[in-house]
C-alpha atoms as a PDB file:
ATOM      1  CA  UNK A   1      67.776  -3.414  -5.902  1.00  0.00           C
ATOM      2  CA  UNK A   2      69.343  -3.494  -9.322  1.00  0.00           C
ATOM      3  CA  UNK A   3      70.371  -0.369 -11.102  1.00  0.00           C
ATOM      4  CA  UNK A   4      67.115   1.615 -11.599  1.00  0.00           C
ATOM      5  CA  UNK A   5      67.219   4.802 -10.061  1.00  0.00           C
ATOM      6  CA  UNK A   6      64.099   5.506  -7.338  1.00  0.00           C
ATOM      7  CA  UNK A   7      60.700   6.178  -8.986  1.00  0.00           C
ATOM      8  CA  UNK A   8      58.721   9.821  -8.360  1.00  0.00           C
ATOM      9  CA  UNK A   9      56.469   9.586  -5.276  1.00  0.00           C
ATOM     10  CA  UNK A  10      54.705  12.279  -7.128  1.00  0.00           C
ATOM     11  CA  UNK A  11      50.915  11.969  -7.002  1.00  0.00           C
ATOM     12  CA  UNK A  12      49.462  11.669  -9.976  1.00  0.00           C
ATOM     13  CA  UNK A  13      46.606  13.965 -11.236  1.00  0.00           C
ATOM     14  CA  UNK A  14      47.135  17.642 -12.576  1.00  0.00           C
ATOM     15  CA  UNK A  15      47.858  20.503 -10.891  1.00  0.00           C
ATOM     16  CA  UNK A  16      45.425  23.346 -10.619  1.00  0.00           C
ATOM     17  CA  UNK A  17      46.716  25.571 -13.254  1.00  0.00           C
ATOM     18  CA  UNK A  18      48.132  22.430 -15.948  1.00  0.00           C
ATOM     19  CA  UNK A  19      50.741  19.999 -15.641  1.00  0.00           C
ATOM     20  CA  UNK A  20      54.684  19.946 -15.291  1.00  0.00           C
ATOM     21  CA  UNK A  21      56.471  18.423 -18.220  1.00  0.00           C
ATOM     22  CA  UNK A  22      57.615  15.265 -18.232  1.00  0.00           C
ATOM     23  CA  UNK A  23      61.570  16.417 -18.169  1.00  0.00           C
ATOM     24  CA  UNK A  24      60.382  17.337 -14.304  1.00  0.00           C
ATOM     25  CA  UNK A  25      60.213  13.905 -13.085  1.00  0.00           C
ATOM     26  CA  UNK A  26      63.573  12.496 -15.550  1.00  0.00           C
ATOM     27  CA  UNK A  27      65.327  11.090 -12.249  1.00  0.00           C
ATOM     28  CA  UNK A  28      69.211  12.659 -12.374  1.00  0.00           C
ATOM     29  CA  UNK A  29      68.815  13.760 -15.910  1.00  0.00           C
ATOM     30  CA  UNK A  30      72.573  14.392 -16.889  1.00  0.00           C
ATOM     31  CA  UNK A  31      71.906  17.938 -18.589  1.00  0.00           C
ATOM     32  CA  UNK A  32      69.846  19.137 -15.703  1.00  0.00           C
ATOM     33  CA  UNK A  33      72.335  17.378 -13.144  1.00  0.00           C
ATOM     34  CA  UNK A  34      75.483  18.595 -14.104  1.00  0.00           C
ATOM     35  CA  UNK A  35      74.333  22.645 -13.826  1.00  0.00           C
ATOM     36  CA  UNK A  36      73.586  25.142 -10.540  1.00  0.00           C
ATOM     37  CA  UNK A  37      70.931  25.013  -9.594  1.00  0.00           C
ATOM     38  CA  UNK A  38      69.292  28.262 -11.124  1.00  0.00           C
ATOM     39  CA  UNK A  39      70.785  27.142 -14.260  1.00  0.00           C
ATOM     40  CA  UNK A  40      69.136  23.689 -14.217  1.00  0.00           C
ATOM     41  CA  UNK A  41      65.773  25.814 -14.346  1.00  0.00           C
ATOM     42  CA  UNK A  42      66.362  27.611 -16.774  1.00  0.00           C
ATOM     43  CA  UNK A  43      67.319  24.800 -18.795  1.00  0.00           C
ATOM     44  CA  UNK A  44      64.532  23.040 -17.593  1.00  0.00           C
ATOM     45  CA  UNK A  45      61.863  26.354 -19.273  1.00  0.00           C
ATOM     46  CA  UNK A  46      64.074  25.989 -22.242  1.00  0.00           C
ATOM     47  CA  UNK A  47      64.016  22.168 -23.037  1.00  0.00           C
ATOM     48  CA  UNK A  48      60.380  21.941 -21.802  1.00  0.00           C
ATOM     49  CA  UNK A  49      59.285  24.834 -24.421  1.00  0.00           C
ATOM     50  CA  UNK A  50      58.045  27.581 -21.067  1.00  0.00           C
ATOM     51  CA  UNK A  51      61.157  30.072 -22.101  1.00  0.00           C
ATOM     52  CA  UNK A  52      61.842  31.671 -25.621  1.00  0.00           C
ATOM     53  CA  UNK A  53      64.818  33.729 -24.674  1.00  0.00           C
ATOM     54  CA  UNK A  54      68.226  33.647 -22.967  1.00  0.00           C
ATOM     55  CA  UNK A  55      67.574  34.775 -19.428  1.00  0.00           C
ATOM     56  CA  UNK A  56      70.295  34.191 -16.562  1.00  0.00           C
ATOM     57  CA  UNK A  57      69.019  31.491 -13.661  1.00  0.00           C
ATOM     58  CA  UNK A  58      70.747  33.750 -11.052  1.00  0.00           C
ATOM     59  CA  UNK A  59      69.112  36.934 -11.365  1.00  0.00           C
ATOM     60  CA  UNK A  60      65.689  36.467 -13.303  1.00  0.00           C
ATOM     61  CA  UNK A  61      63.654  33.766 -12.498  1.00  0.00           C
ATOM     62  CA  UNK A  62      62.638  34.620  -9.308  1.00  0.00           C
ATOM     63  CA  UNK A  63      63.502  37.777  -7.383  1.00  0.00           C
ATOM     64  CA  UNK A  64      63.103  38.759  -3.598  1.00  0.00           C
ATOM     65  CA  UNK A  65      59.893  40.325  -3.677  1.00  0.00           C
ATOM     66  CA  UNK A  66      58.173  37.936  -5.930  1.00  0.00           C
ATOM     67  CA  UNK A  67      55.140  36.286  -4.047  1.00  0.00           C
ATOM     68  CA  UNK A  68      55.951  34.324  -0.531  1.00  0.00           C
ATOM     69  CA  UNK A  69      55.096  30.756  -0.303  1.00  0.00           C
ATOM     70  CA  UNK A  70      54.403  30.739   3.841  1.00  0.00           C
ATOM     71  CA  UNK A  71      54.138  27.849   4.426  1.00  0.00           C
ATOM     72  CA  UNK A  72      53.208  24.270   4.060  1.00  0.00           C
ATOM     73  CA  UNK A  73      49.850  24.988   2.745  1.00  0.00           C
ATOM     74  CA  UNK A  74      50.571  27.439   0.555  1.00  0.00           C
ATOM     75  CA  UNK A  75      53.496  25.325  -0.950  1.00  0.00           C
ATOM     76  CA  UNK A  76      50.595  22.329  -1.210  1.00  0.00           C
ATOM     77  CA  UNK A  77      48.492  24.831  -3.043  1.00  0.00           C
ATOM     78  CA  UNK A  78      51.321  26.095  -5.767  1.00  0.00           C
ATOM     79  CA  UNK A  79      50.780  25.071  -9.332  1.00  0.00           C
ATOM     80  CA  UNK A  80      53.525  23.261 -11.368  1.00  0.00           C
ATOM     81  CA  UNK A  81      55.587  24.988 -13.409  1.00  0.00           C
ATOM     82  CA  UNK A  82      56.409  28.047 -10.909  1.00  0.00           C
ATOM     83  CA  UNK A  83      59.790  29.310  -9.860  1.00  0.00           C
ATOM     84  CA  UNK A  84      60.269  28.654  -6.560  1.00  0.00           C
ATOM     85  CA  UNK A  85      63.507  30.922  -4.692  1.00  0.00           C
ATOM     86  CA  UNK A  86      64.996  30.375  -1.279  1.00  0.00           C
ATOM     87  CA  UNK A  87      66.549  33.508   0.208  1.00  0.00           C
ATOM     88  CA  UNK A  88      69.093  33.748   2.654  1.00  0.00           C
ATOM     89  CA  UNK A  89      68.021  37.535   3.602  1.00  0.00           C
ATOM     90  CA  UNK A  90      68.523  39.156  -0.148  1.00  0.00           C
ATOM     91  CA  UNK A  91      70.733  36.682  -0.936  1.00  0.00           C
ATOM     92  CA  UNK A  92      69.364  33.732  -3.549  1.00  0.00           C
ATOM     93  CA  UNK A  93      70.044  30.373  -2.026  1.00  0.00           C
ATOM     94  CA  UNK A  94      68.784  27.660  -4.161  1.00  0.00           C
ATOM     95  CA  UNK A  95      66.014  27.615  -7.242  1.00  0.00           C
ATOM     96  CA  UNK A  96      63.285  25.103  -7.920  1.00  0.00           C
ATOM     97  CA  UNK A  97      60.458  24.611 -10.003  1.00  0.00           C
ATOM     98  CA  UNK A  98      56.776  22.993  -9.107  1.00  0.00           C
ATOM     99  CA  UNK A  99      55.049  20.187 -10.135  1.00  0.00           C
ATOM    100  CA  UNK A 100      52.546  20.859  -8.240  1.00  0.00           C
ATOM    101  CA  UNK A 101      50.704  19.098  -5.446  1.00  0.00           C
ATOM    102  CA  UNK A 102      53.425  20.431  -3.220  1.00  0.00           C
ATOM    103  CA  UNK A 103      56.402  18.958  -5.174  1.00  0.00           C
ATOM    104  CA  UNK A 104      59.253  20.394  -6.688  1.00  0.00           C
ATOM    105  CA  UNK A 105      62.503  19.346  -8.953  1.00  0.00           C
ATOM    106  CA  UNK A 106      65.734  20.418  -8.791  1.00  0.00           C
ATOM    107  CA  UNK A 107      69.372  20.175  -8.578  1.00  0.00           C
ATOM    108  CA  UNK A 108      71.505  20.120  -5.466  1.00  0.00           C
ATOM    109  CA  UNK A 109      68.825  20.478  -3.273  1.00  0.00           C
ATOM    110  CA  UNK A 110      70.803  19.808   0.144  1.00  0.00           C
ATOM    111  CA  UNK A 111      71.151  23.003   0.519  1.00  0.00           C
ATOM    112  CA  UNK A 112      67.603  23.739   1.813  1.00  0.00           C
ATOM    113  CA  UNK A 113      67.593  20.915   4.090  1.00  0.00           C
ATOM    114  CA  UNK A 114      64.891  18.713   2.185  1.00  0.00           C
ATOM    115  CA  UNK A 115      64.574  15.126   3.152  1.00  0.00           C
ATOM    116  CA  UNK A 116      66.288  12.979   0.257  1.00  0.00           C
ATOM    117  CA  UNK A 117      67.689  16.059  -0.956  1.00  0.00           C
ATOM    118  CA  UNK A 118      71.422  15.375  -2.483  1.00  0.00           C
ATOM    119  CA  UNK A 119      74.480  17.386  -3.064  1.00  0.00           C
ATOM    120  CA  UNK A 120      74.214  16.657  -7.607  1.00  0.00           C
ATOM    121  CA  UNK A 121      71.155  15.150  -9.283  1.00  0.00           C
ATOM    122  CA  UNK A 122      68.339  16.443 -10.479  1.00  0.00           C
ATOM    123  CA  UNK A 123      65.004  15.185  -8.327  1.00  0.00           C
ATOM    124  CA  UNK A 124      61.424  15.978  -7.602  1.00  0.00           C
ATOM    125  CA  UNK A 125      60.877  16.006  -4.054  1.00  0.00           C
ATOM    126  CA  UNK A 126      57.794  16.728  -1.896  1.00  0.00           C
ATOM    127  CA  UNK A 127      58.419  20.337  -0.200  1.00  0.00           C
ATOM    128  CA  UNK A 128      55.134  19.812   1.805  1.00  0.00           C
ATOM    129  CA  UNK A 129      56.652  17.540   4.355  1.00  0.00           C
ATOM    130  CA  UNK A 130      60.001  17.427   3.553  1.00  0.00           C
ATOM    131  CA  UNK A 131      61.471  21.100   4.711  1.00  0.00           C
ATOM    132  CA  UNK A 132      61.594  22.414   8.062  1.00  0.00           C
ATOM    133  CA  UNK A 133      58.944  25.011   8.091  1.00  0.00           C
ATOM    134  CA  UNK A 134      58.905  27.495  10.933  1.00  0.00           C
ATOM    135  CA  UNK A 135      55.998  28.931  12.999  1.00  0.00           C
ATOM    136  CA  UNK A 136      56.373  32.350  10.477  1.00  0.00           C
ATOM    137  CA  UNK A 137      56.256  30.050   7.300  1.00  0.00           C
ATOM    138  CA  UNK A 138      59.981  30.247   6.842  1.00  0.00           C
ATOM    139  CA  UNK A 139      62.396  27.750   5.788  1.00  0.00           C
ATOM    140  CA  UNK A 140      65.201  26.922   8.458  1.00  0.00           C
ATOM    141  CA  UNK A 141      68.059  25.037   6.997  1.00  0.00           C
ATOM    142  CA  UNK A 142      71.483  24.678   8.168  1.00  0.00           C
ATOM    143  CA  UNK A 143      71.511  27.011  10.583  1.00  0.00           C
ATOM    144  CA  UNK A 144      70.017  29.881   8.850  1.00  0.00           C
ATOM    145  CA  UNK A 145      66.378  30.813   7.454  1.00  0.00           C
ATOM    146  CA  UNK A 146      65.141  31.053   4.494  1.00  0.00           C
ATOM    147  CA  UNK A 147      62.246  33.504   2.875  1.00  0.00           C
ATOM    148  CA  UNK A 148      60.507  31.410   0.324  1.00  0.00           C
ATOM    149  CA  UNK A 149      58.826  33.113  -3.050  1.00  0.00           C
ATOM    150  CA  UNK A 150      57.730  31.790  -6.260  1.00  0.00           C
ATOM    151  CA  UNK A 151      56.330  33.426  -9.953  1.00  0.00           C
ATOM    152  CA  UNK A 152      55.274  31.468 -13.162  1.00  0.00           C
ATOM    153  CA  UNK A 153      58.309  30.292 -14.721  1.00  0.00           C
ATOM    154  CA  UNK A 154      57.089  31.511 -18.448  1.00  0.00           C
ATOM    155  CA  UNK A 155      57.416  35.256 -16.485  1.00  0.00           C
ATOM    156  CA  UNK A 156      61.320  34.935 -16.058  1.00  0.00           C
ATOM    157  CA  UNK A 157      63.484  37.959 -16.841  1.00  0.00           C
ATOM    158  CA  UNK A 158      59.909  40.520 -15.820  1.00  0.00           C
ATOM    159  CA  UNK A 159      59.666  42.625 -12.637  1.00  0.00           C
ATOM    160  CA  UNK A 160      58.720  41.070  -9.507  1.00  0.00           C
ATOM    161  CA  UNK A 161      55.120  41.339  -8.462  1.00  0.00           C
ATOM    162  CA  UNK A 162      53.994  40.893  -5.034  1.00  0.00           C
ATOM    163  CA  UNK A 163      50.975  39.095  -3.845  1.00  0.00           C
ATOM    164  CA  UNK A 164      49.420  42.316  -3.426  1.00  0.00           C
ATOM    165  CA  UNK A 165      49.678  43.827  -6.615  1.00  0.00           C
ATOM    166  CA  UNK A 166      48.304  40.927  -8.431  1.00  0.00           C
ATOM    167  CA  UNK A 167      45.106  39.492  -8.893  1.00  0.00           C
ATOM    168  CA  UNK A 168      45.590  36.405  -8.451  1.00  0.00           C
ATOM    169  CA  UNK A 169      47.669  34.280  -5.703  1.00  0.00           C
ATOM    170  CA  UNK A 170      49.531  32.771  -8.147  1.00  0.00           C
ATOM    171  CA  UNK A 171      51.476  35.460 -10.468  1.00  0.00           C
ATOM    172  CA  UNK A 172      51.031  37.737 -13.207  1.00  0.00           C
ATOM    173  CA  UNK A 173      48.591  40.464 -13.208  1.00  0.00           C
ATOM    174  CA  UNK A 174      45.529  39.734 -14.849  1.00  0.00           C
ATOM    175  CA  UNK A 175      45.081  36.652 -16.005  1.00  0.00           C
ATOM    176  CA  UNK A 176      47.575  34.440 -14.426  1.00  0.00           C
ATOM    177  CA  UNK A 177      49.654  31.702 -16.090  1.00  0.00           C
ATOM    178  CA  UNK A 178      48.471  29.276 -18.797  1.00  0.00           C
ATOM    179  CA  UNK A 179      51.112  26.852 -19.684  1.00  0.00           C
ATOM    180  CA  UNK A 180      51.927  25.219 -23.143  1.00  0.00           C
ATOM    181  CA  UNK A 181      49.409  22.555 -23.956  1.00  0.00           C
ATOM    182  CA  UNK A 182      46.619  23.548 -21.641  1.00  0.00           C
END
């Protein structure tokens, strides 16, 4: 088995919208590794050039109200390089961001009870099949569930926007999100 660390099942291909950065799919990169998870993120936009100023993981890339991701579908259809928040009622949970194709990377992400999900070490993981989705297109994870939402990670630190004040399913009024290099 040697000392490789497991590949990506990732699909290749890009996602609708453009493609996650590279930094997404570093296997237990130390930086992103050693932070919370919100912070990871955020250091995540930074490195991978999608944020320009100091924002604080906790409170502004995704808030409550931001769009809700109900479901397995939905989370199939997400485009990388979104925030994606799990609430515990108001309460933020855990932080991820997509790489589209219904995968996501992240740091300690036990905590939403996805399959190969570990306590430290930054990994992309397929959210698709690997969470416990129920019948309301909720999360349910240790005993509790979760209200999923996601926003364009480039549109940290700006009010929340529902679904139904946008004009597109995916964030941002107007337009929508373009990211670097597309």
């Amino acid at each position: 088995m040697g000392g490789h660390p497991p590949i990506s099942t990732q699909p290749t291909g890009v996602a609708p919208l453009g493609q996650a950065h590279q930094l997404a799919f570093k296997h237990h990169d130390p930086m992103l590794s050693a932070q919370m998870c919100w912070d990871a993120i955020a250091t995540y936009g930074k490195r991978a050039g999608m944020l320009h100023s100091s924002i604080n993981g906790q409170h502004d890339l995704v808030d409550r109200h931001d769009t809700q991701v109900a479901g397995p579908a939905q989370m199939q259809s997400l485009p990388a390089n979104h925030s994606i928040g799990f609430y515990d009622g108001d309460r933020l949970a855990h932080v991820m961001v997509s790489t589209g194709h219904g995968y996501a990377s992240g740091n300690k992400n036990d905590c939403v009870g996805v399959a190969g999900g570990t306590m430290v070490g930054w990994q992309n993981l397929d959210l698709v099949n690997g969470l416990q989705w129920d019948h309301n297109g909720q999360v349910v994870a240790q005993n509790r569930v979760l209200t999923v939402v996601h926003r364009p990670l480039a549109e940290a630190g700006q009010r929340a926007q529902p679904a139904s004040a946008m004009n597109n399913p995916y964030g941002g009024g107007g337009g929508g999100f373009i990211p670097p290099g597309y």
